[in-house]
N, C-alpha and C. Protein backbone atom coordinates (compact mmCIF):
# COMPACT_ATOMS: atom_id res chain seq x y z
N UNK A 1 0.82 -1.21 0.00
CA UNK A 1 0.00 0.00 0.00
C UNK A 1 0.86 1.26 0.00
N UNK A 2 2.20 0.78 0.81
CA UNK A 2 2.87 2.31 0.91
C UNK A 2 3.24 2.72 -0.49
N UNK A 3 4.39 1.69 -0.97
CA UNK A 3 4.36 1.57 -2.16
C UNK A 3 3.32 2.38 -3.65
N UNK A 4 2.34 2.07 -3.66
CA UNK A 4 1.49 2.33 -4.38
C UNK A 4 1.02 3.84 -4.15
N UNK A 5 0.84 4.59 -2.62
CA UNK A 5 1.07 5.83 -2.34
C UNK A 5 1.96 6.45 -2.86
N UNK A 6 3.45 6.19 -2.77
CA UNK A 6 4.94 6.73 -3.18
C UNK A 6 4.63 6.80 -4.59
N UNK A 7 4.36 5.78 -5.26
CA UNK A 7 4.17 6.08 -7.27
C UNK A 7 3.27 6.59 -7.22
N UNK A 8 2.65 7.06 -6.66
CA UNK A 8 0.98 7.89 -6.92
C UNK A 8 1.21 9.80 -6.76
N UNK A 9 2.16 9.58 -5.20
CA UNK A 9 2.95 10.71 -5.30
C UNK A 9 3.90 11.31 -6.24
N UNK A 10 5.05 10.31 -6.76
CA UNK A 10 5.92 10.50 -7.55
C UNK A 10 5.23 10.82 -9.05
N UNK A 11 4.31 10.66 -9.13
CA UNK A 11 3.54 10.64 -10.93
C UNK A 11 2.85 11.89 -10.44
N UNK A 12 2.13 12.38 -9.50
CA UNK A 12 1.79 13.32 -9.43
C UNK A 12 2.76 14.95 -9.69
N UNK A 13 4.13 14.39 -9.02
CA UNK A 13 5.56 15.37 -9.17
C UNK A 13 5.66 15.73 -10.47
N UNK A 14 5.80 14.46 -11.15
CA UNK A 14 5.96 14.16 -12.87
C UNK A 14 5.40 15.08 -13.16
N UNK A 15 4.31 14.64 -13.05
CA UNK A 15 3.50 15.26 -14.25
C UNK A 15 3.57 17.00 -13.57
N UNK A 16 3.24 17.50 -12.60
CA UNK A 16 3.33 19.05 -12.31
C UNK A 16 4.77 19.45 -12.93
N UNK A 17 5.68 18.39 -12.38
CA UNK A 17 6.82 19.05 -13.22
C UNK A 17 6.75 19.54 -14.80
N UNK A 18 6.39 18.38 -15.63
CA UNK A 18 5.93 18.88 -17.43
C UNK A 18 5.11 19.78 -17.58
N UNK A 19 3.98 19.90 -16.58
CA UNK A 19 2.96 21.01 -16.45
C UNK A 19 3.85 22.45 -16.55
N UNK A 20 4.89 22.70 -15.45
CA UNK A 20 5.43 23.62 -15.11
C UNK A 20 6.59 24.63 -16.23
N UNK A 21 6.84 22.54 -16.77
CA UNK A 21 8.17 23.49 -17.87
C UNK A 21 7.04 23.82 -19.10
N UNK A 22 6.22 23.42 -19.56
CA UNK A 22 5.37 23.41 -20.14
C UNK A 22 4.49 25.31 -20.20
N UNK A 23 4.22 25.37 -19.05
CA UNK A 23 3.86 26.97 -18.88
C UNK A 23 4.92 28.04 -18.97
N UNK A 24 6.30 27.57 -18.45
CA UNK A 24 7.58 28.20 -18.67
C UNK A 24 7.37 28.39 -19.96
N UNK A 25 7.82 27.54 -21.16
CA UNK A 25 7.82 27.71 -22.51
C UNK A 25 6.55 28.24 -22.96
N UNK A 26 5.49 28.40 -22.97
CA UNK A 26 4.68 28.64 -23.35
C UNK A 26 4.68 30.62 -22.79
N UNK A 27 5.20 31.09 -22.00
CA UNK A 27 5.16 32.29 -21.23
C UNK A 27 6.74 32.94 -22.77
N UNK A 28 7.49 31.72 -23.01
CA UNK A 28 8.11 32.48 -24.20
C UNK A 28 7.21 32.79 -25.40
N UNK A 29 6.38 32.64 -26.06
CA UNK A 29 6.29 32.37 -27.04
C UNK A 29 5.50 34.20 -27.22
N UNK A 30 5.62 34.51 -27.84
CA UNK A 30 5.26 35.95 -28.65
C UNK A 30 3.73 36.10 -28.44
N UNK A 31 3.17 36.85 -28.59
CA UNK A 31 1.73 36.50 -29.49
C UNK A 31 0.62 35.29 -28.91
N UNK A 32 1.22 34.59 -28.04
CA UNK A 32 0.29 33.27 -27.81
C UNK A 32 -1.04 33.63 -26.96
N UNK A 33 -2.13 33.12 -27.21
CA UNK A 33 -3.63 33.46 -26.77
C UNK A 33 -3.55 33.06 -25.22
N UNK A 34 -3.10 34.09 -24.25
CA UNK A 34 -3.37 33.67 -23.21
C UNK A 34 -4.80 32.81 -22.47
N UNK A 35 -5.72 33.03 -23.54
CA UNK A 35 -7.08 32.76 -23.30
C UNK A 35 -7.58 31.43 -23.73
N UNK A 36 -6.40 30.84 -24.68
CA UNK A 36 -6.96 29.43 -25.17
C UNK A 36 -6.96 28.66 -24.11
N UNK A 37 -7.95 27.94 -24.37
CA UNK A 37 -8.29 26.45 -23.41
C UNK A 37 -6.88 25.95 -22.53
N UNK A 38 -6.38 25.49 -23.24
CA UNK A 38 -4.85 24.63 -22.95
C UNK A 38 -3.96 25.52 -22.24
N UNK A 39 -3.63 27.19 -22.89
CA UNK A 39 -3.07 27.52 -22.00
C UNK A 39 -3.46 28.17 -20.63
N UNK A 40 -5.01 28.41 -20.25
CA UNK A 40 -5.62 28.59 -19.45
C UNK A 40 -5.54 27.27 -18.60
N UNK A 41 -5.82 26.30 -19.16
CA UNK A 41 -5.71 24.86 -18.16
C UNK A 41 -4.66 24.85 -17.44
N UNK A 42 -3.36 25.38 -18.28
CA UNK A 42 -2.04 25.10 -18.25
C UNK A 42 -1.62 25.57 -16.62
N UNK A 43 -2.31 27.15 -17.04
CA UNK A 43 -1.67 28.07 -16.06
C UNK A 43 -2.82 27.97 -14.69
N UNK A 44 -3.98 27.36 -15.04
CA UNK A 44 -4.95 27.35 -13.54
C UNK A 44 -4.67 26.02 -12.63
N UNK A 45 -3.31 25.36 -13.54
CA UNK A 45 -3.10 24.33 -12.22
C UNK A 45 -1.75 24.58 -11.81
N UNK A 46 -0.73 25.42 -12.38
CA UNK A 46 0.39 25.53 -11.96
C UNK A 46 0.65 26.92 -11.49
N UNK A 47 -0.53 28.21 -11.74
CA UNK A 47 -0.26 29.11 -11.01
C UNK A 47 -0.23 29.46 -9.61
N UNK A 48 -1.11 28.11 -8.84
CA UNK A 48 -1.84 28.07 -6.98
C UNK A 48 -0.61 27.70 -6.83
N UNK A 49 0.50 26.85 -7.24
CA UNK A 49 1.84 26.33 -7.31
C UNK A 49 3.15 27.03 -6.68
N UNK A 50 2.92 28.38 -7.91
CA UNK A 50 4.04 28.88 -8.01
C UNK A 50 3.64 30.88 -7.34
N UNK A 51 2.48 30.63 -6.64
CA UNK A 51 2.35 31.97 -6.41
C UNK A 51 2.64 31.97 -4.60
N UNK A 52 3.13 31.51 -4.02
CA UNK A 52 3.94 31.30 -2.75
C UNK A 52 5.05 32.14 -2.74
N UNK A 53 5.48 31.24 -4.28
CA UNK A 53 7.66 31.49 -3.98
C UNK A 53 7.54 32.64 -4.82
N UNK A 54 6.70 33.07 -5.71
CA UNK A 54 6.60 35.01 -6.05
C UNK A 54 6.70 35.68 -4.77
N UNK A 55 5.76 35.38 -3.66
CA UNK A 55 5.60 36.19 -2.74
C UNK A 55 7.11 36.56 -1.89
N UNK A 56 7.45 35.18 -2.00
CA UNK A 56 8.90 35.31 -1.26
C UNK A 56 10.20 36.21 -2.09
N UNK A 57 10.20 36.08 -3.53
CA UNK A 57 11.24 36.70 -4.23
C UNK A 57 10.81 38.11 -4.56
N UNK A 58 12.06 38.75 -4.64
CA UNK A 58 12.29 40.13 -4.61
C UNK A 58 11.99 39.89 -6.69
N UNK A 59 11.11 41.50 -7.03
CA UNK A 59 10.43 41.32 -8.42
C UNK A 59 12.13 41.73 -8.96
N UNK A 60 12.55 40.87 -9.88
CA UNK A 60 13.43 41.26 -10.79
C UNK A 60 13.04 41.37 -12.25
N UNK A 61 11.93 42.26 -12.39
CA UNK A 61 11.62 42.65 -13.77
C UNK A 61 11.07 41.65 -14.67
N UNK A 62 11.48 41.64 -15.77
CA UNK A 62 10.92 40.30 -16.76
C UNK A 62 11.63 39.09 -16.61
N UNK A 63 12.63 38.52 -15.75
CA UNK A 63 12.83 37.55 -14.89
C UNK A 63 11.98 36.89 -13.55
N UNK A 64 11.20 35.78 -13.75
CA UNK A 64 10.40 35.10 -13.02
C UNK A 64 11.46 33.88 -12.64
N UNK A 65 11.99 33.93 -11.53
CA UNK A 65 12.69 32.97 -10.88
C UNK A 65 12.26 31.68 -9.90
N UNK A 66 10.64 32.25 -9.83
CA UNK A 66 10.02 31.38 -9.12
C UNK A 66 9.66 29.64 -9.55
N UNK A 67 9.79 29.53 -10.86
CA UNK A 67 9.54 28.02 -11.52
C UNK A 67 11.01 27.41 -10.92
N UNK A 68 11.79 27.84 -10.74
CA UNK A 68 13.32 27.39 -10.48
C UNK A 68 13.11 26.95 -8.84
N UNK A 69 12.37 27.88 -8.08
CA UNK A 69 13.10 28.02 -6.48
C UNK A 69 11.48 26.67 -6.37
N UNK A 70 10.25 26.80 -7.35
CA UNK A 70 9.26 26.04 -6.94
C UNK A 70 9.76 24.59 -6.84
N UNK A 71 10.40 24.42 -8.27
CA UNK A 71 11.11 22.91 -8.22
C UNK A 71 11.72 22.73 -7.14
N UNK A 72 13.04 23.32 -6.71
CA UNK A 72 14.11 23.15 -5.87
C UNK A 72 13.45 22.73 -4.87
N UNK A 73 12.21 23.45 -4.22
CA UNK A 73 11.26 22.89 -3.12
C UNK A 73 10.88 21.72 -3.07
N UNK A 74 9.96 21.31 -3.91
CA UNK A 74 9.16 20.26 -4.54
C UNK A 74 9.86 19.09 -4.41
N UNK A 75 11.30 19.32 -4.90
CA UNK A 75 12.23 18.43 -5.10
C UNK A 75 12.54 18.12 -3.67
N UNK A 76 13.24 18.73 -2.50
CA UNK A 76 13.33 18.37 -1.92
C UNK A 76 12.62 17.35 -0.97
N UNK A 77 10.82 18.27 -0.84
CA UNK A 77 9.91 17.85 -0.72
C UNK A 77 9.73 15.91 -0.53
N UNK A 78 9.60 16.15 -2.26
CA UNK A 78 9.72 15.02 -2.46
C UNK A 78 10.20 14.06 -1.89
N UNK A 79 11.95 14.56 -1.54
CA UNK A 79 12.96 13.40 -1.13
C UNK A 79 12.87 13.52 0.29
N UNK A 80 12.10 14.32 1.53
CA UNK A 80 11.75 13.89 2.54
C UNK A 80 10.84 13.12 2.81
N UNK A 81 10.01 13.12 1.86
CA UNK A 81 8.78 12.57 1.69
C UNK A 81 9.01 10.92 1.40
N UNK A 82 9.78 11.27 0.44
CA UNK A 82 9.93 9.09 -0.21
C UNK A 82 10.85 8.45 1.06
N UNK A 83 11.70 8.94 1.72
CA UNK A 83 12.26 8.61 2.94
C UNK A 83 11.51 8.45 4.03
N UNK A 84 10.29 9.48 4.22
CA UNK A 84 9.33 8.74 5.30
C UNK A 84 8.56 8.16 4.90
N UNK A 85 8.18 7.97 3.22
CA UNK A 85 7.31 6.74 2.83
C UNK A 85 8.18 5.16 3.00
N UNK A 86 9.80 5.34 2.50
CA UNK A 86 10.40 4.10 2.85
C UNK A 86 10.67 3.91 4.15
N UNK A 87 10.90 4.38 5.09
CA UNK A 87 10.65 3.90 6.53
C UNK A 87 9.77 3.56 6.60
N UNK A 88 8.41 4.38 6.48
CA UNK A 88 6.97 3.71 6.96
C UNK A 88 6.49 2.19 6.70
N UNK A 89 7.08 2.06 5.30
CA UNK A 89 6.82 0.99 4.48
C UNK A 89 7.74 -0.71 4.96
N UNK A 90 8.25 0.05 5.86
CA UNK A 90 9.72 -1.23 6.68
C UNK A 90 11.20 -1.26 5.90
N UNK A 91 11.15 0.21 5.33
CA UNK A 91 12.65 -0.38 4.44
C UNK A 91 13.92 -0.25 4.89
């Protein structure tokens, strides 16, 4: 069961992660319809995300540093997380 929690967690990471670089690249692109479907989807699940670590960083202009410091979190996150899922689990 723990098991099956931990990949449930870890696919959840996944995928926010592609979500994330995904809105990154998409924030390059010129011209793009902020309003289409996809990139509205894009940005209404990864903006509740990444509007924390805005609050915390100082605004450096048209540099958004927050997709960087969100991972670095996440990531760690993560790796406290799979360590008290593998203890829990008897490992």
């Amino acid at each position: 069961m723990i098991e099956i929690v931990r990949q449930l967690l870890f696919t959840a990471l996944q995928v926010w992660s592609f979500l994330l670089l995904a809105w990154v690249l998409l924030s390059w692109i010129p011209g793009i319809d902020r309003y289409h479907p996809l990139v509205r989807g894009i940005s209404g699940m990864v903006e509740p995300t990444i509007r924390p670590f805005r609050r915390l960083l100082p605004n450096l202009g048209p540099f958004d540093i927050s997709p960087i410091l969100a991972i670095a979190c996440y990531q760690v996150l993560w790796k406290l997380l799979d360590a008290f899922l593998f203890k829990l689990g008897g490992g």
